[in-house]
Every structure is written in structure tokens, then in C-alpha cells.
Protein backbone atom coordinates (compact mmCIF):
# COMPACT_ATOMS: atom_id res chain seq x y z
CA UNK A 1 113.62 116.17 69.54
CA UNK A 2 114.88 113.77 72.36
CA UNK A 3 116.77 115.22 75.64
CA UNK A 4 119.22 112.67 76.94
CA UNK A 5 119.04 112.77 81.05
CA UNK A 6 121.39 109.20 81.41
CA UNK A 7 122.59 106.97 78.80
CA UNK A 8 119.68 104.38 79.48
CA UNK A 9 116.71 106.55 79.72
CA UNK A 10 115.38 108.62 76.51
CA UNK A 11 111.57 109.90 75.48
CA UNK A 12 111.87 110.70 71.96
CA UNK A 13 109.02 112.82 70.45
CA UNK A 14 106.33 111.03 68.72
CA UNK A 15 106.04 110.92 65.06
CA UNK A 16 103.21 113.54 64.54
CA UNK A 17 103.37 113.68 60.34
CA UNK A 18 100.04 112.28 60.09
CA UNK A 19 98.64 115.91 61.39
CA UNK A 20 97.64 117.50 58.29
CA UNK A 21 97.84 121.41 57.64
CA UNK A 22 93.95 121.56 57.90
CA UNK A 23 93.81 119.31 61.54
CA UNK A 24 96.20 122.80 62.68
CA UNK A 25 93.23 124.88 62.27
CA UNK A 26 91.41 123.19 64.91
CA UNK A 27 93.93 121.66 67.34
CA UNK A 28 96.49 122.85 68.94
CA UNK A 29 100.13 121.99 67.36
CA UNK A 30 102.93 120.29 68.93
CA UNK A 31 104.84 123.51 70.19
CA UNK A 32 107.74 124.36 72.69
CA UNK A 33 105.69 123.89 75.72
CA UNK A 34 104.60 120.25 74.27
CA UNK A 35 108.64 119.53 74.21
CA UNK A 36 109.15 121.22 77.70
CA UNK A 37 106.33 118.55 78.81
CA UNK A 38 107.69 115.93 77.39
CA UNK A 39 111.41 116.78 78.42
CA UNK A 40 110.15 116.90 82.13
CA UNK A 41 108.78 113.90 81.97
CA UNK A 42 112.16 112.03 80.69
CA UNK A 43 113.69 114.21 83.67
CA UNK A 44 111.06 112.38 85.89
CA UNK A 45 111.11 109.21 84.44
CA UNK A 46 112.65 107.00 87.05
CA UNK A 47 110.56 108.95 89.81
CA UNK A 48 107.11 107.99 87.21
CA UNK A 49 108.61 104.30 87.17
CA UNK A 50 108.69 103.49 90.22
CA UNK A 51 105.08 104.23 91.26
CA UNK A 52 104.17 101.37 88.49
CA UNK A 53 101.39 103.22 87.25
CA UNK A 54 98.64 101.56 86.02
CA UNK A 55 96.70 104.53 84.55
CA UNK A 56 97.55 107.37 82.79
CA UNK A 57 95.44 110.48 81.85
CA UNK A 58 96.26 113.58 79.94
CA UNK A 59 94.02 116.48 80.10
CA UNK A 60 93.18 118.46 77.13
CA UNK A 61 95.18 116.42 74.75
CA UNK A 62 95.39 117.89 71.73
CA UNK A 63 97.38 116.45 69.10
CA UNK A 64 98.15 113.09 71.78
CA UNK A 65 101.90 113.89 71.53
CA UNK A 66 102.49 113.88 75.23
CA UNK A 67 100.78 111.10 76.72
CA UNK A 68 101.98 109.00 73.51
CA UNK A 69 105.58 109.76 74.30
CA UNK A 70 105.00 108.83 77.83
CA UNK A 71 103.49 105.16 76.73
CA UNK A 72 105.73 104.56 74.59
CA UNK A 73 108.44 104.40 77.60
CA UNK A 74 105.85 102.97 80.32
CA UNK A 75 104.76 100.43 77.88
CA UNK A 76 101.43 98.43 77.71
CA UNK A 77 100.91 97.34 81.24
CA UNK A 78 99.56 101.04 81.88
CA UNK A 79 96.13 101.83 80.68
CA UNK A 80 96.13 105.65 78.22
CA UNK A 81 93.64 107.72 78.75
CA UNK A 82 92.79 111.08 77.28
CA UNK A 83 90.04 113.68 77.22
CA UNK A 84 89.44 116.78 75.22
CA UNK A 85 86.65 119.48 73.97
CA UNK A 86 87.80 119.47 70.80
CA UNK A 87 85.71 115.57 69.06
CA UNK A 88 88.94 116.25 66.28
CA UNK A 89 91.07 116.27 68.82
CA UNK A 90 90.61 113.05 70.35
CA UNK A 91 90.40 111.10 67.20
CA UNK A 92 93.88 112.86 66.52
CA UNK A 93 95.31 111.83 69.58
CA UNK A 94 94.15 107.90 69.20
CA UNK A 95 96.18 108.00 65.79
CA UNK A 96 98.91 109.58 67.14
CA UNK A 97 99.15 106.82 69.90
CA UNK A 98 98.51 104.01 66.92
CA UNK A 99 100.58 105.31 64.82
CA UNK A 100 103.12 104.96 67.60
CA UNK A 101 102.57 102.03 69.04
CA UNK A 102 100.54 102.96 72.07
CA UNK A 103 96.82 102.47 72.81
CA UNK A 104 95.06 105.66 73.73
CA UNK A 105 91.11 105.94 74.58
CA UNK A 106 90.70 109.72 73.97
CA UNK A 107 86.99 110.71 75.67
CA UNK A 108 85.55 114.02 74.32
CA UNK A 109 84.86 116.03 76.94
CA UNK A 110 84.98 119.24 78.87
CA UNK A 111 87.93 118.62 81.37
CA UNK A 112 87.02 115.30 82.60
CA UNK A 113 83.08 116.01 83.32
CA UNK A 114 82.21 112.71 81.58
CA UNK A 115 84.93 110.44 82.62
CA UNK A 116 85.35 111.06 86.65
CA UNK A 117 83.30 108.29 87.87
CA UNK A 118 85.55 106.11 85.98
CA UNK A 119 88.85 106.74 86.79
CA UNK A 120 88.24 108.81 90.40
CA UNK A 121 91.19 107.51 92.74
CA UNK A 122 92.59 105.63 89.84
CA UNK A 123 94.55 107.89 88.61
CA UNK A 124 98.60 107.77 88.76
CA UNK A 125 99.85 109.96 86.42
CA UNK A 126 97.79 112.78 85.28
CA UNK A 127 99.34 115.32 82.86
CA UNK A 128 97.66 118.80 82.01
CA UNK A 129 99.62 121.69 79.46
CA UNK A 130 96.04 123.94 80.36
CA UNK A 131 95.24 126.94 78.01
CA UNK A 132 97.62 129.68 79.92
CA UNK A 133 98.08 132.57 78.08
CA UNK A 134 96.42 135.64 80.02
CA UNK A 135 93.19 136.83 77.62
CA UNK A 136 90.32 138.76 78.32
CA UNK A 137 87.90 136.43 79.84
CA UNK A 138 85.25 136.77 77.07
CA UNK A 139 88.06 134.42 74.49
CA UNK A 140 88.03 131.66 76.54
CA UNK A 141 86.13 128.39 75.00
CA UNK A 142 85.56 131.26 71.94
CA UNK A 143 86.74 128.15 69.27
CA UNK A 144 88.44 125.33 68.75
CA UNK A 145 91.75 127.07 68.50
CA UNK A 146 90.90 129.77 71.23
CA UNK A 147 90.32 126.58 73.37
CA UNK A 148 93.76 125.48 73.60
CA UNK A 149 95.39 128.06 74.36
CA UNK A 150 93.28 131.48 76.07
CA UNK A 151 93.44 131.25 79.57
CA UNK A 152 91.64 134.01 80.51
CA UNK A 153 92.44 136.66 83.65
CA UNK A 154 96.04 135.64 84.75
CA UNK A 155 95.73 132.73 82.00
CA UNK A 156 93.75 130.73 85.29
CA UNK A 157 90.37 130.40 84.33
CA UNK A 158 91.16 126.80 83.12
CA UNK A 159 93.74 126.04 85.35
CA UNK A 160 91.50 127.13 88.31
CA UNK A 161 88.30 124.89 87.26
CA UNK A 162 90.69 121.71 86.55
CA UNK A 163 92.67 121.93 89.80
CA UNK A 164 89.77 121.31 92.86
CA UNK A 165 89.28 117.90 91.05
CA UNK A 166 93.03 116.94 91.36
CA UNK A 167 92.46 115.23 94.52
CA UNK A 168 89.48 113.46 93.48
CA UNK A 169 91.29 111.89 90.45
CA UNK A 170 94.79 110.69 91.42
CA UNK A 171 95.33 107.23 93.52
CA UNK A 172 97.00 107.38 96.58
CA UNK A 173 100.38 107.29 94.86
CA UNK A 174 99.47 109.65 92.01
CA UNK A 175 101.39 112.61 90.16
CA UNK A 176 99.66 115.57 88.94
CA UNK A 177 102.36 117.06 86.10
CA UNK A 178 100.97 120.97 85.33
CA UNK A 179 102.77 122.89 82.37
CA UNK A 180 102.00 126.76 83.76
CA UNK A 181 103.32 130.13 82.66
CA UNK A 182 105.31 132.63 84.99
CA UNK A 183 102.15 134.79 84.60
CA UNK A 184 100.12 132.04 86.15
CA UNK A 185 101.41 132.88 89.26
CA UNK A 186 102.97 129.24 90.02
CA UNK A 187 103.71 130.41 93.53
CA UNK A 188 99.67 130.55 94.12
CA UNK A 189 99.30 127.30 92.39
CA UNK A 190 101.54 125.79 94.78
CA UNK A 191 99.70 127.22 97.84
CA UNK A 192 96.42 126.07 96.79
CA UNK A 193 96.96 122.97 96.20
CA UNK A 194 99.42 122.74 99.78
CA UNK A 195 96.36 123.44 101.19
CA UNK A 196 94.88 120.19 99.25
CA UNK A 197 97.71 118.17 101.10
CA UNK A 198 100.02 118.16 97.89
CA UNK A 199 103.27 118.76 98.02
CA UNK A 200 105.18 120.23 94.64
CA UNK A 201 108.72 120.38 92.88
CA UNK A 202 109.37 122.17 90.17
CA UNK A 203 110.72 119.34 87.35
CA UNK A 204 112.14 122.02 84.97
CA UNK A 205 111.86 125.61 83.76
CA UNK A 206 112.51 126.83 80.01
CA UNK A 207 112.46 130.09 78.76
CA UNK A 208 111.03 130.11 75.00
CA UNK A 209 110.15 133.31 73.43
CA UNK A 210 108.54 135.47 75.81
CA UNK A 211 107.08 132.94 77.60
CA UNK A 212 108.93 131.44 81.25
CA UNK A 213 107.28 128.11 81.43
CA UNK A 214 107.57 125.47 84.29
CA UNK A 215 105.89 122.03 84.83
CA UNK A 216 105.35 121.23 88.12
CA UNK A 217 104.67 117.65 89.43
CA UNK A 218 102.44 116.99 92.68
CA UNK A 219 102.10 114.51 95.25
CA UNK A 220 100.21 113.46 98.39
CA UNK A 221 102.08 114.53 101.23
């Protein structure tokens, strides 16, 4: 799957084949919110490119699909960085980004509670599809399935623990890309993290399913 925006700039999807049917019970599989992400960020490209990033960092990684399709368009003067819960999922996300051509360091981790010291104010691109979907709190963090996707009361249980370290993470010229559901309540998002001095644009909608998914991209004001 590749979305054309111009004739010169193109993100095609990763080659995932590697991911066996076992790896699916325990990470989260390249789905239609993956796409979306990755289809916002060929939308965005020109915007990401001319920050120069030097660092990139994808929260809650999964299979590596996203930040691999974004390195394989920044190339190898960026440094790839991922985190997740899930110890399978990181080694899956390093092979994805091998198998690919980029180089990812995937850091297993809750959110980034082991890696902030590291990369706080480094960060210039910072890319998180969160667990969304609206669950009864008690099936959030139940598994490593129920991880990646329960989001508990409005599907912001996640969401709302990631975003207070936003600020902390990016650089000065750093972009915070957020995949959230209409149920989210994007709106609230938006004002919360306003009130964080961000400003935010809404890089593209999709309807898929049931779901009305956006990803939003934020910058310092």
C-alpha cells in the first residue's frame, strides 16, 4: 500500500512477511490505522524534512512498520528509536527495520519510563498509534494483545499517561504525530496540550469500519 501525494515523494509500506502467524498472537498487526499513520506521514513529508530531524521515536511500536517506513524516506542521518511493553515486540520491530534497510534500537519499556533521560529534548519526530478503543478500565495492560489496543474509559487511559511527557521529550523543533479515535475526544486532546504551548493540525482523517480515525501532528507554538 503506497499513497502518492506528488510525483517525487512516496512512503511505501514496509515488507512485514517475516511476522509469523504465531508473532500475531502477541503483537499487534499492521492494520488500517498503521496505513492511516503511515499515509499521514507521506502527507507530511516535506513539513518532517525540513526540520532535519536527527531523532526519531515511535511509541508503542508494535510490529516496527511505522517508524521503518518513515526511515526508509529520512534515511540514515536520523537516529530510530523505538520502545514497547511487549520484549516480542521490540525484537519484531528491529527485524522489521533490518529487513528493510533501516536501523531501529527498539527499548522494552512501559511508554518511555526507561529511555527519557536519554532522549529528553532530543526528540524531533515522535510518533504514537496509542491503544484507543474505549474498554472497561479493568482490560487495560490485561495481555500482550489487550495492550495494544484497550484504551480504557473514552479509549484515554494511555493516551492521557503518554501525553504530560510530550513536552519533556521533543526538541525545540519537534513533532508529536498522535493516531486517535473520534471517541477520544480529539477536540480535548487539542486543548490540553494548547495549554502545553502546542499548537495542532489535523494531517488526515479516514473512516475505516466503524472507527473515524485522525492523526494529529503538534508543534511548539
Amino acid at each position: 500500500m503506497a499513497v502518492t501525494v506528488n510525483e517525487s515523494v512516496k512512503i511505501k509500506t514496509p515488507v512485514f512477511s517475516h511476522i509469523t502467524s504465531e508473532d500475531l498472537e502477541h503483537i499487534y498487526e499492521p492494520s488500517e490505522d498503521t496505513f492511516l499513520l503511515i499515509d499521514a506521514l507521506e502527507k507530511d513529508l516535506d513539513f518532517i524534512k525540513k526540520i532535519h530531524p536527527m531523532l526519531c521515536l515511535e511509541v508503542g511500536s508494535g510490529s516496527g512498520v511505522v517508524i521503518t517506513a518513515l526511515g526508509s524516506v529520512l534515511g540514515g542521518a536520523c537516529q530510530y528509536l523505538s520502545t514497547d511493553i511487549n520484549f516480542r515486540a521490540c525484537q519484531i520491530t528491529e527485524e522489521t527495520g533490518k529487513i528493510n534497510g533501516v536501523t531501529i534500537k527498539a527499548v522494552c519499556t512501559d511508554l518511555v519510563e526507561n529511555l527519557m533521560e536519554d532522549v529528553k529534548g532530543k526528540v524531533d519526530v515522535l510518533l504514537f498509534n496509542p491503544p484507543y478503543v474505549v474498554t472497561p478500565s479493568e482490560e487495560v495492560g490485561r495481555g500482550d494483545l489487550e495492550y495494544t489496543w484497550a484504551g480504557g474509559e473514552r479509549g484515554r487511559e494511555v493516551i492521557d499517561r503518554f501525553l504530560p511527557t510530550v513536552h519533556s521529550l521533543l526538541s525545540s523543533k519537534g513533532l508529536f504525530y498522535l493516531l486517535v479515535l473520534k471517541e477520544n475526544d480529539p477536540v480535548d486532546i487539542e486543548n490540553i496540550m494548547r495549554q502545553q504551548g502546542f499548537i495542532c493540525r489535523y494531517v488526515m482523517t479516514r473512516k475505516t469500519g466503524p472507527e473515524h480515525l485522525s492523526v494529529l501532528r503538534f508543534s511548539q507554538s
